[in-house]
Protein backbone atom coordinates (compact mmCIF):
# COMPACT_ATOMS: atom_id res chain seq x y z
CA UNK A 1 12.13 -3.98 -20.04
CA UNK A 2 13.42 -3.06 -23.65
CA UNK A 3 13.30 0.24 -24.83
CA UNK A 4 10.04 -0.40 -27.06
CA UNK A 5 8.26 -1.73 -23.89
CA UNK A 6 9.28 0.93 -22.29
CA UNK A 7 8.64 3.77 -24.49
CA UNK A 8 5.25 2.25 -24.81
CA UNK A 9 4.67 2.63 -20.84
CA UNK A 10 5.60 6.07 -21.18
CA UNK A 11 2.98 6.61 -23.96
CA UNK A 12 0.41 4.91 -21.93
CA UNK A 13 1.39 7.22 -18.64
CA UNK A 14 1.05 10.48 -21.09
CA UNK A 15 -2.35 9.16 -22.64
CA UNK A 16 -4.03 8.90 -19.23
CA UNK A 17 -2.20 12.26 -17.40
CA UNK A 18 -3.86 13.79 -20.98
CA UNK A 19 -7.29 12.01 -20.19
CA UNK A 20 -7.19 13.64 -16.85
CA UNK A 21 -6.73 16.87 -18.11
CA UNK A 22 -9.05 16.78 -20.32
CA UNK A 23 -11.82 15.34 -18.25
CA UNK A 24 -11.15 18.68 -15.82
CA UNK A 25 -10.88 21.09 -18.56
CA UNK A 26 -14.12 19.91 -19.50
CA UNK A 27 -15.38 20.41 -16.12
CA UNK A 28 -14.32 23.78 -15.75
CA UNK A 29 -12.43 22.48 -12.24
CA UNK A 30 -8.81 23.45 -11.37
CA UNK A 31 -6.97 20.10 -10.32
CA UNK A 32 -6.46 21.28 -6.89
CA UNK A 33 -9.50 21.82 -6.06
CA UNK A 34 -11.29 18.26 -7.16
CA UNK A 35 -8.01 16.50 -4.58
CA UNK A 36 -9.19 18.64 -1.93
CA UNK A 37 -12.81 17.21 -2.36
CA UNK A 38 -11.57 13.94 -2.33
CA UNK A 39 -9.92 14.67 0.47
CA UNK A 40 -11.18 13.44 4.09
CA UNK A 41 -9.72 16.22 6.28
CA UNK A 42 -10.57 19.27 7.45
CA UNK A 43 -7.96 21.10 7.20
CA UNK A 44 -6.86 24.05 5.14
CA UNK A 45 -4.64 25.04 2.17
CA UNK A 46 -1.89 27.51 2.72
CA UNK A 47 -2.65 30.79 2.54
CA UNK A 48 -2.83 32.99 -0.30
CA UNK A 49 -3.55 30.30 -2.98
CA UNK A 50 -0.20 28.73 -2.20
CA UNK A 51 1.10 25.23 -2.75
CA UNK A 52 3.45 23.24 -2.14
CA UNK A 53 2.64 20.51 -5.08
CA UNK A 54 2.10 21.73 -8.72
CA UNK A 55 -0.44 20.81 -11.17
CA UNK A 56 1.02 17.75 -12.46
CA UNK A 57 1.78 16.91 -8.92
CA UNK A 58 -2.12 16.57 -7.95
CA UNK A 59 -2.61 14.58 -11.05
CA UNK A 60 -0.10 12.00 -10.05
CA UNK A 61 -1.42 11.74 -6.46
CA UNK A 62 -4.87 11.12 -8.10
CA UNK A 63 -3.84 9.11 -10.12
CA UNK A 64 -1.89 6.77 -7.36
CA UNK A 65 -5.70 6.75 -5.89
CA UNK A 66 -7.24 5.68 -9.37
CA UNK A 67 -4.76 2.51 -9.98
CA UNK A 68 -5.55 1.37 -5.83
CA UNK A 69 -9.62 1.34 -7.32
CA UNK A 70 -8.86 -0.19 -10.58
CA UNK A 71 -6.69 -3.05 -8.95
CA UNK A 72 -9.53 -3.63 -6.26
CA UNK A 73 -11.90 -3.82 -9.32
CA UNK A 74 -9.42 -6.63 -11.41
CA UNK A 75 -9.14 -8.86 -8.44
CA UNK A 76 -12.41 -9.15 -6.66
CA UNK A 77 -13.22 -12.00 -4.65
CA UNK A 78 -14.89 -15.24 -5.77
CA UNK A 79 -15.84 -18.60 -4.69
CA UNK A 80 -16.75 -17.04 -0.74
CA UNK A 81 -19.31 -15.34 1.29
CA UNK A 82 -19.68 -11.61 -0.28
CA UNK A 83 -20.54 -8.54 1.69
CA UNK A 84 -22.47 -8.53 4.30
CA UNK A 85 -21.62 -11.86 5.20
CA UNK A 86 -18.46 -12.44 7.88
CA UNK A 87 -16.20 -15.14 6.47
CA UNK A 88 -15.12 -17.25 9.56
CA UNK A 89 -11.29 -18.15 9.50
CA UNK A 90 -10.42 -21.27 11.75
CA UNK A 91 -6.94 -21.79 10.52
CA UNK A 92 -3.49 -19.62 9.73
CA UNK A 93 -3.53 -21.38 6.28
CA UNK A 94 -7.40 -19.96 5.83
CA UNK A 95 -5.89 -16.36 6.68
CA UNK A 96 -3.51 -16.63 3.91
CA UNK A 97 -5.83 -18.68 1.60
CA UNK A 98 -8.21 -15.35 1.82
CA UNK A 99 -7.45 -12.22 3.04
CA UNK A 100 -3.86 -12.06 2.87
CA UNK A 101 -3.92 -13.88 -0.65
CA UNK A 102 -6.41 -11.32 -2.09
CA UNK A 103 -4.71 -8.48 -0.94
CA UNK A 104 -1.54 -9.09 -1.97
CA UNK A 105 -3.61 -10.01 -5.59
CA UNK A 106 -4.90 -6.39 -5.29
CA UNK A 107 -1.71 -4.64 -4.25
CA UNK A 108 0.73 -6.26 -7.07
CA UNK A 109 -1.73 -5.13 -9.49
CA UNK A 110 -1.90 -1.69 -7.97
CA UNK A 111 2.15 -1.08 -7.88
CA UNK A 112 2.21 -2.78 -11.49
CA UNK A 113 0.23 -0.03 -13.33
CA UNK A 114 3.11 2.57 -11.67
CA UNK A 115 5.58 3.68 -14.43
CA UNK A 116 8.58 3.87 -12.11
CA UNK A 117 8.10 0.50 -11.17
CA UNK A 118 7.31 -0.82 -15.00
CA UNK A 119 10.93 0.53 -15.52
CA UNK A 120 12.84 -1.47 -13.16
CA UNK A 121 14.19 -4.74 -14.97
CA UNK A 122 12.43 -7.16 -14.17
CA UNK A 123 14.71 -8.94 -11.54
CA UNK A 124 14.37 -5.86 -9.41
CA UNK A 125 10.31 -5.75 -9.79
CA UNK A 126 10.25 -9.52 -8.42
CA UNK A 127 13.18 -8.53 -5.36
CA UNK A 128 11.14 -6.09 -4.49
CA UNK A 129 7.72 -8.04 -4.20
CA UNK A 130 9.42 -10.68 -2.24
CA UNK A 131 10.92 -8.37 0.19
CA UNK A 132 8.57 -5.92 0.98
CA UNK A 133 5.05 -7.36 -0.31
CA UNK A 134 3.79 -9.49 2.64
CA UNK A 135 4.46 -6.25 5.24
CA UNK A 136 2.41 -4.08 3.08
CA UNK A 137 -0.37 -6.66 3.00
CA UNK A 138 -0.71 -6.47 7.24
CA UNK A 139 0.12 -2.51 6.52
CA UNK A 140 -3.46 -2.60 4.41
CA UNK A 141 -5.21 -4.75 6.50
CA UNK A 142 -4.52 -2.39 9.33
CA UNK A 143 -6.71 0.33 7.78
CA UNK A 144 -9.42 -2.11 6.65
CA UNK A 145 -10.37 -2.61 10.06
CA UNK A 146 -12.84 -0.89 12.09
CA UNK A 147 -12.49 -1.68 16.28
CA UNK A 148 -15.99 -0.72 16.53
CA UNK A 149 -17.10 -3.53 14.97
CA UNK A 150 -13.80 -5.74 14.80
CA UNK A 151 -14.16 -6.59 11.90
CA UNK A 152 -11.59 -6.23 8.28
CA UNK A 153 -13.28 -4.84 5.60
CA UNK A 154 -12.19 -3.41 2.16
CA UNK A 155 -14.76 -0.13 1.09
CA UNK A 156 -16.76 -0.03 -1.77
CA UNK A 157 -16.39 -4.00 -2.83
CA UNK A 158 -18.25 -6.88 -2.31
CA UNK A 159 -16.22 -8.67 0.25
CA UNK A 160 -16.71 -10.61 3.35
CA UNK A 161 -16.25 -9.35 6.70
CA UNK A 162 -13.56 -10.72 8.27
CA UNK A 163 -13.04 -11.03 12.17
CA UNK A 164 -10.69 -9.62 13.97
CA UNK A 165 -11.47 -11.85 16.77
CA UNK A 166 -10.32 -14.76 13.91
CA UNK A 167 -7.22 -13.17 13.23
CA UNK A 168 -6.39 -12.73 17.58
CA UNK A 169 -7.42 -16.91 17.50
CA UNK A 170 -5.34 -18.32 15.14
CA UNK A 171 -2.07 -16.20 14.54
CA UNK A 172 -0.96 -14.82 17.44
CA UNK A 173 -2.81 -12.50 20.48
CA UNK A 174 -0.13 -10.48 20.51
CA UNK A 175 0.44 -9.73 17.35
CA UNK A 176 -3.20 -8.64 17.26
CA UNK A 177 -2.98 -6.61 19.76
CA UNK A 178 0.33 -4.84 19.19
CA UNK A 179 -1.21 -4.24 15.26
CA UNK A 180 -4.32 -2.71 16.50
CA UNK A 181 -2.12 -0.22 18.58
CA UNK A 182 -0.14 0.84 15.47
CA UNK A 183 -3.18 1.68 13.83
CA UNK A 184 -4.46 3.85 16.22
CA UNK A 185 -1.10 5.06 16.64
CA UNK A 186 -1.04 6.05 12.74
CA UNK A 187 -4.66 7.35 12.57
CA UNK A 188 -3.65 9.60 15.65
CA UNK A 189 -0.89 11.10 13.51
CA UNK A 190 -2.87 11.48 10.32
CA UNK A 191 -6.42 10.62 11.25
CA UNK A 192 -6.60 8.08 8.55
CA UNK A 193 -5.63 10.45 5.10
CA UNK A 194 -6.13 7.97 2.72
CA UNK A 195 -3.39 10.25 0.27
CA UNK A 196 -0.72 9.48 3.02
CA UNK A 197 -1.49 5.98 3.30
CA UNK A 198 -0.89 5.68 -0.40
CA UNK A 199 2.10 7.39 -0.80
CA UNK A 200 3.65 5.62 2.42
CA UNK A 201 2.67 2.22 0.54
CA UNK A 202 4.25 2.66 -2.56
CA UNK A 203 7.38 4.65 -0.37
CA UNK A 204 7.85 1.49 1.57
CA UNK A 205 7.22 -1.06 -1.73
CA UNK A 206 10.71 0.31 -2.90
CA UNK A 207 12.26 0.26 -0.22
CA UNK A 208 15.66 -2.29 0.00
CA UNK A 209 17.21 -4.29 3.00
CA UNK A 210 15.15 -3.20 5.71
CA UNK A 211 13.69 -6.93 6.43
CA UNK A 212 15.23 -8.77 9.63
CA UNK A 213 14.75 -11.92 8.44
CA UNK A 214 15.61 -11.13 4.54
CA UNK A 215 16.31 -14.42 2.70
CA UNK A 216 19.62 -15.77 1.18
CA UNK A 217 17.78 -15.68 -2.11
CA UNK A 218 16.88 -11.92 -1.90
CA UNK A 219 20.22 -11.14 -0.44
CA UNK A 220 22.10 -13.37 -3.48
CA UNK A 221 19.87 -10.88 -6.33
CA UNK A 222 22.26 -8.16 -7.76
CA UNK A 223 19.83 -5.66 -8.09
CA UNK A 224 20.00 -2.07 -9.72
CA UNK A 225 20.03 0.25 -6.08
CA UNK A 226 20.72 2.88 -7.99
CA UNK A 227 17.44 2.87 -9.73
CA UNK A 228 15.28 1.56 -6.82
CA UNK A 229 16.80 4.35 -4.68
CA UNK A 230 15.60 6.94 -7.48
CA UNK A 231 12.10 5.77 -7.99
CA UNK A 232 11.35 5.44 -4.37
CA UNK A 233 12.83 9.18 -4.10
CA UNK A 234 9.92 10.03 -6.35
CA UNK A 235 7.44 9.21 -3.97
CA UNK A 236 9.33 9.92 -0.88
CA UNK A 237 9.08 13.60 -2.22
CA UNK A 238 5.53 13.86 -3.48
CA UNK A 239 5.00 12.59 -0.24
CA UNK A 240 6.77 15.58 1.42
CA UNK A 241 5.04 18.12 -0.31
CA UNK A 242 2.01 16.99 0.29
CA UNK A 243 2.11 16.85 3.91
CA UNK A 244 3.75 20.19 3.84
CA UNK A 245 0.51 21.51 2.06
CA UNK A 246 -1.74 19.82 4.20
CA UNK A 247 0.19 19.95 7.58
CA UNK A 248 2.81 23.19 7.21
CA UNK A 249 6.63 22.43 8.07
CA UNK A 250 6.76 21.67 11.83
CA UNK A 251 4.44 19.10 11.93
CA UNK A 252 5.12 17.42 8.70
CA UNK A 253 8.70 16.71 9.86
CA UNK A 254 7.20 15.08 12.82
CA UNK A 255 4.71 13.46 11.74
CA UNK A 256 6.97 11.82 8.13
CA UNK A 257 9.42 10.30 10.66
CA UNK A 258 6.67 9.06 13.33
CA UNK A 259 5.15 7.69 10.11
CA UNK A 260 8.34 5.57 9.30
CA UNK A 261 8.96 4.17 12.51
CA UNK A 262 5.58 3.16 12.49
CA UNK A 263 5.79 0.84 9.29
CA UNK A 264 9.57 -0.51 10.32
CA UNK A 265 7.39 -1.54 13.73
CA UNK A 266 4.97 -3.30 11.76
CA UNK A 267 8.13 -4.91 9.29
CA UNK A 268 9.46 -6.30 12.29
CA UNK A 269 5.85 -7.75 13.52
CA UNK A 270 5.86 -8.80 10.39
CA UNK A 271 9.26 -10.56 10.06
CA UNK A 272 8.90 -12.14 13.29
CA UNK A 273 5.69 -14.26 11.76
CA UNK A 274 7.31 -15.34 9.19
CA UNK A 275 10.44 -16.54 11.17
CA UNK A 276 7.47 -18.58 12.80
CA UNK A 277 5.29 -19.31 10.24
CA UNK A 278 6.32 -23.31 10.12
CA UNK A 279 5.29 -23.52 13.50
CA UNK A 280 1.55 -23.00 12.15
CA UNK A 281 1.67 -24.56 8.65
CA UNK A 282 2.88 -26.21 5.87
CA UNK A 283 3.31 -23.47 3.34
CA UNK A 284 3.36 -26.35 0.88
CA UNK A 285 -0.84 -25.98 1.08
CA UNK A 286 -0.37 -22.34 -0.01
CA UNK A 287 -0.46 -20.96 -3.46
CA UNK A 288 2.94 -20.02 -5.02
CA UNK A 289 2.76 -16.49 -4.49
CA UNK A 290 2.27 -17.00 -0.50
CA UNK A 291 5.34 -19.34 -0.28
CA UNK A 292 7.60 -17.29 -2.30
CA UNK A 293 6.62 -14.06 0.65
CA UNK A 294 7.11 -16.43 3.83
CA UNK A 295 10.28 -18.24 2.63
């Protein structure tokens, strides 16, 4: 990115972080308070008007939940059954012909609107999405499903249903099975906190060499570590705080590295089906993006 492309990324960032503070000035609402509205859980703010996060803090964590709607909203889904219809899948190439294919859509256009990654040269943005982008698609999917139903569903769009019992048919019943336990396992530690989930996504998207199966072409890249390591820190920390306001000390230090081994778990799910993927079809039939995350 050249300095004029990037100064004008940082001109954008200001402009909306200004457009957010205006819009609550307006409404007479601290910042604070509108996050904890937002929020799903129940539980309380330290004591004494105490926190752990700052004002500009809560704007960036609502503002990581603003670019997740806008990218659902660029990259909604055509040419299929729309909500409430359930969109049968008969094949592994149908799986990543739909769901996986428009998730991935979403989620590049979601990390894309993030100034830290805008930053990264452009070799570094493209490492990363090849390395890291397929695990956070199954990561998403796993909190788009509801077992009472079993069925994958993204809130507030238009989309099919898809079946869970689909997904058990044609990938693997173990995978299924073992995914569904992680994501009870992760709900049980933070009882689905959509905030978390967010900041553990974009956490993860930056993360480097932590793929079994990482390819000879991702392994050839000379990549900047230096300034992946840095923006990942960024979120790694907001991260923190945030489940030190919400949680308190003791159980956020649990609970952060529970968390982690829970997304390395589904990384090596993850690698394992694509060490396997020939075996259930030619990723020739898939669209460029799909063969560039399985190879």
């Amino acid at each position: 990115m050249s300095r004029r492309e990037e100064k004008r990324a940082k001109i954008e960032e200001n402009r909306r972080l200004k457009q957010i503070q205006d819009d609550q000035r307006l409404n007479k609402n601290h910042v604070k308070s509108k996050i904890d509205d937002h929020l799903s859980l129940n539980v309380p703010p330290l004591s004494n008007n105490q926190s752990y996060l700052n004002e500009f803090d809560w704007i960036r964590v609502r503002l990581i939940q603003d670019y997740f709607t806008e990218a659902v909203k660029l990259n909604e889904i055509t040419g299929i059954l729309s909500y409430p219809s359930t969109q049968s899948i008969t094949t592994t190439l149908e799986l990543f012909h739909m769901p996986i294919h428009i998730t991935s859509m979403r989620l590049i256009s979601y990390i894309k609107q993030l100034n830290e990654f805008q930053q990264l040269n452009q070799e570094d943005q493209v490492y990363l999405i090849k390395l890291n982008l397929l695990t956070l698609c199954f990561f998403h999917l796993i909190f788009i499903y509801d077992p009472r139903t079993d069925l994958y569903y993204e809130p507030n769009t238009k989309d099919p249903h898809f079946s869970g019992k689909d997904l058990n048919k044609i990938l693997n019943k173990q995978f299924h099975i073992e995914m569904k336990q992680l994501r009870n396992d992760i709900i049980d530690i933070f009882q689905l906190d959509d905030i978390v989930i967010k900041l553990f996504l974009l956490i993860f998207i930056f993360s480097n060499q932590i793929t079994l199966n990482q390819s000879s072409e991702c392994a050839l890249i000379d990549i900047n570590v230096l300034d992946i390591f840095k923006a990942q820190n960024i979120f790694i920390d907001l991260a923190f705080k945030y489940c030190l306001n919400q949680y308190g000390f003791r159980k956020t230090s649990v609970l952060f590295s529970r968390y982690i081994y829970k997304i390395m778990k589904i990384q090596q799910l993850v690698d394992e089906v694509k060490y396997t993927i020939d075996t259930y079809i030619d990723t020739r039939q898939l669209s460029s993006l799909m063969q560039c995350l399985l190879t």
